[in-house]
N, C-alpha and C. Protein backbone atom coordinates (compact mmCIF):
# COMPACT_ATOMS: atom_id res chain seq x y z
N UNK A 1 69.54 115.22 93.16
CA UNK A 1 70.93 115.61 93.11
C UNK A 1 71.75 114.91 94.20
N UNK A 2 70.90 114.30 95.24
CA UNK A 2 72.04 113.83 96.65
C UNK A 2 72.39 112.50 96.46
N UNK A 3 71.62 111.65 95.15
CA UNK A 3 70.96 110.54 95.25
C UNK A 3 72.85 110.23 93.63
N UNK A 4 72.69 111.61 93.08
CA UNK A 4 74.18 111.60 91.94
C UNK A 4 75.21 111.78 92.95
N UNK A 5 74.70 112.23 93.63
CA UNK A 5 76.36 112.68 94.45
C UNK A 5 77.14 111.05 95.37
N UNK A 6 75.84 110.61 95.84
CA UNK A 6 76.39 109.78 96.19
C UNK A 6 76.81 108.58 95.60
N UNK A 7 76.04 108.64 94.79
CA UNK A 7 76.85 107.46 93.63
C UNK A 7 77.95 107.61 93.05
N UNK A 8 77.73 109.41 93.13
CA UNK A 8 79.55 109.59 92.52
C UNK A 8 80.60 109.57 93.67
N UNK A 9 80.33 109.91 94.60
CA UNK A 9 81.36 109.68 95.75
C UNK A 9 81.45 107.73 95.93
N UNK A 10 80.76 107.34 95.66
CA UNK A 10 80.88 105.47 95.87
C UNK A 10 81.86 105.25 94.46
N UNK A 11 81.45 105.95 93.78
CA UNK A 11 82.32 105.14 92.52
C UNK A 11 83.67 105.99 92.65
N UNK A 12 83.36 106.81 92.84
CA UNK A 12 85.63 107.71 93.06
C UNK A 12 85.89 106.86 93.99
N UNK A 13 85.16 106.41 95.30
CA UNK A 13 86.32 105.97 95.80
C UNK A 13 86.22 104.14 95.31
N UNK A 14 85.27 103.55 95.08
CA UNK A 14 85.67 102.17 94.24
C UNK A 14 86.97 102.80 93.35
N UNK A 15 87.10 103.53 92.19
CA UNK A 15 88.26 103.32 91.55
C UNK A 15 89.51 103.85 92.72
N UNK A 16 89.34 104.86 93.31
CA UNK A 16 90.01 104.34 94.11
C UNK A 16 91.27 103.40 95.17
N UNK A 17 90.33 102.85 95.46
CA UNK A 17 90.55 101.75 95.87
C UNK A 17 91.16 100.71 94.69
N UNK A 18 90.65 100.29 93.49
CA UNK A 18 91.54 99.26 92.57
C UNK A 18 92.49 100.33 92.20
N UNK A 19 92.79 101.53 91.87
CA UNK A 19 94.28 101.88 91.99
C UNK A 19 95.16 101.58 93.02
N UNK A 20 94.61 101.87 93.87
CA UNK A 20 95.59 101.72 94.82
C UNK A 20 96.08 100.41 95.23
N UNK A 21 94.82 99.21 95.14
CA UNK A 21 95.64 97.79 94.65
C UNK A 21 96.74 97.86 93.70
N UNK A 22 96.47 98.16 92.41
CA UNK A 22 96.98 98.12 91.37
C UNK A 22 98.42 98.85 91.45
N UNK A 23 98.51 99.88 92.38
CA UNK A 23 99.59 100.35 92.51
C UNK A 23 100.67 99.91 93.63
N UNK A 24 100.27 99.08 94.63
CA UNK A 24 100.79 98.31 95.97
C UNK A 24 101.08 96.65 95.37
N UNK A 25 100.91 96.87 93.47
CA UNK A 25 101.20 95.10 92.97
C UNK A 25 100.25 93.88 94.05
N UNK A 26 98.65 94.46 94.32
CA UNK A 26 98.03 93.43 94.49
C UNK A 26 97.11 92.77 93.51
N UNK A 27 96.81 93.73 92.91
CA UNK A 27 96.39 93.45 91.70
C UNK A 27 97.43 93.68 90.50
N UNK A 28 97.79 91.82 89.91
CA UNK A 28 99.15 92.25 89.13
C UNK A 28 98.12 91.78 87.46
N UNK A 29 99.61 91.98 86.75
CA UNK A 29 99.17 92.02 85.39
C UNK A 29 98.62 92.80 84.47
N UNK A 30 98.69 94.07 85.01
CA UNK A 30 98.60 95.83 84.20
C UNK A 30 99.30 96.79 84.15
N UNK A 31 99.79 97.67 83.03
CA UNK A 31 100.67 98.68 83.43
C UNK A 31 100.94 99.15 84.65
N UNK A 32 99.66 99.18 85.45
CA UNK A 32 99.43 100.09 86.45
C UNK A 32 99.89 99.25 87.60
N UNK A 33 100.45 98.40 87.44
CA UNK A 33 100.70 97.24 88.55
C UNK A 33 101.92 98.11 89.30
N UNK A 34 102.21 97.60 90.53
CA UNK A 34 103.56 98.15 90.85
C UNK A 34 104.74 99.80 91.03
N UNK A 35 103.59 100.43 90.40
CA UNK A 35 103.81 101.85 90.28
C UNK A 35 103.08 102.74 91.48
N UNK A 36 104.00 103.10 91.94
CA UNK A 36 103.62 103.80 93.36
C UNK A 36 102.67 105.92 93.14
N UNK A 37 103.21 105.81 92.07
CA UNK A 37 102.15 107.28 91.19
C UNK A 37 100.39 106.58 91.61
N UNK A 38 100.50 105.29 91.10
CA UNK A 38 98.61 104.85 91.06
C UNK A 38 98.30 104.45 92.57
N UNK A 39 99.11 104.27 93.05
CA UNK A 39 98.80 104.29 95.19
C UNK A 39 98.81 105.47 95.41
N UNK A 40 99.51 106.39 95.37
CA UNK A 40 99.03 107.79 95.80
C UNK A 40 97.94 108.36 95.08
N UNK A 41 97.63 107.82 93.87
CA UNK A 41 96.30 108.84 93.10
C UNK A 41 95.33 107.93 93.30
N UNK A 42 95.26 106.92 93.63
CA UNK A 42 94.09 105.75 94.16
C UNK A 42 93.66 106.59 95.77
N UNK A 43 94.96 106.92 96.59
CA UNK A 43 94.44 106.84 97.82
C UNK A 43 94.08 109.15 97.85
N UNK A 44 94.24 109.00 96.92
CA UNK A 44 93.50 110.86 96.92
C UNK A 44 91.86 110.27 96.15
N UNK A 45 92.06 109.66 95.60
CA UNK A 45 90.99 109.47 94.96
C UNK A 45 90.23 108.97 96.18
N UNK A 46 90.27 107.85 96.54
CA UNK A 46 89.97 107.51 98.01
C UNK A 46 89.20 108.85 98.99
N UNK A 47 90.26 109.09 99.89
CA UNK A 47 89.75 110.61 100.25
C UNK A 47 89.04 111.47 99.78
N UNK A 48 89.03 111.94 98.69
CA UNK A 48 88.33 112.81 97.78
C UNK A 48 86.47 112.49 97.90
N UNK A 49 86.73 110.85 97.57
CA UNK A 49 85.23 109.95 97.75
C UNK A 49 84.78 110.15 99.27
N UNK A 50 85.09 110.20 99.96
CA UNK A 50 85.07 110.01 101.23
C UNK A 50 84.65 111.30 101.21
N UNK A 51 85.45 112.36 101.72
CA UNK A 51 84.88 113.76 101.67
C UNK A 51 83.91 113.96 100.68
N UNK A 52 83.19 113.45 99.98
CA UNK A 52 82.04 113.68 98.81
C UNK A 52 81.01 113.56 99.44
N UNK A 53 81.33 111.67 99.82
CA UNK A 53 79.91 111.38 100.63
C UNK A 53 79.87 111.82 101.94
N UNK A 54 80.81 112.36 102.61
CA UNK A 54 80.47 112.80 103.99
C UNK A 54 79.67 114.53 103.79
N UNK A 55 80.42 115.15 102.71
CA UNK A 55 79.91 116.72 102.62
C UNK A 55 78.53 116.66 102.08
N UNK A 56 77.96 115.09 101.68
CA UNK A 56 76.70 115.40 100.82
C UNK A 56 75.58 114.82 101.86
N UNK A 57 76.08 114.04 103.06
CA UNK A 57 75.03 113.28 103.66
C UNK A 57 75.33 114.16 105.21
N UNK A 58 76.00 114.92 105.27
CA UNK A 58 76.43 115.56 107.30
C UNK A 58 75.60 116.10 107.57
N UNK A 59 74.40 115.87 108.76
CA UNK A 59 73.33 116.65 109.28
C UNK A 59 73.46 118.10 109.15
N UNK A 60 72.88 118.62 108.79
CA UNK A 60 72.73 120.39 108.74
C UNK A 60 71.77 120.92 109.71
N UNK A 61 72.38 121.51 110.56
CA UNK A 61 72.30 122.74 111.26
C UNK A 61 71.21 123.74 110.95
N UNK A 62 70.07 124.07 111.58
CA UNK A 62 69.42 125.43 111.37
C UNK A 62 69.30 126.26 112.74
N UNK A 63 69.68 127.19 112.57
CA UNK A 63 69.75 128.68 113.39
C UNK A 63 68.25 129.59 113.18
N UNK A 64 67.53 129.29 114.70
CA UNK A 64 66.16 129.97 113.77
C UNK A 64 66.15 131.73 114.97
């Protein structure tokens, strides 16, 4: 299960990341070009990934 999580936290934030090109017109030549909606949902998406793989890999604590 840590081995899905982290692949899914790598791939949210890969897309990500090409939204948020796509939305800052660095990556041109798609609807999604130039539209500042796909930079803000690229860069939550971003974060989101980030907090995935950090909540799935952060040393844990035992209290004995």
């Amino acid at each position: 299960m840590k081995t899905f999580k982290n692949i899914a936290g790598i791939v949210v934030i890969l897309i990500g990341v090409v939204w948020m090109l796509q939305g800052a017109n660095i990556i041109a030549g798609m609807a999604m070009s130039d539209n500042g909606e796909w930079l803000v949902l690229g860069a939550f998406l971003l974060v989101f990934g980030i907090g995935l793989l950090y909540e799935n890999n952060r040393p844990t604590t035992r209290v004995h």
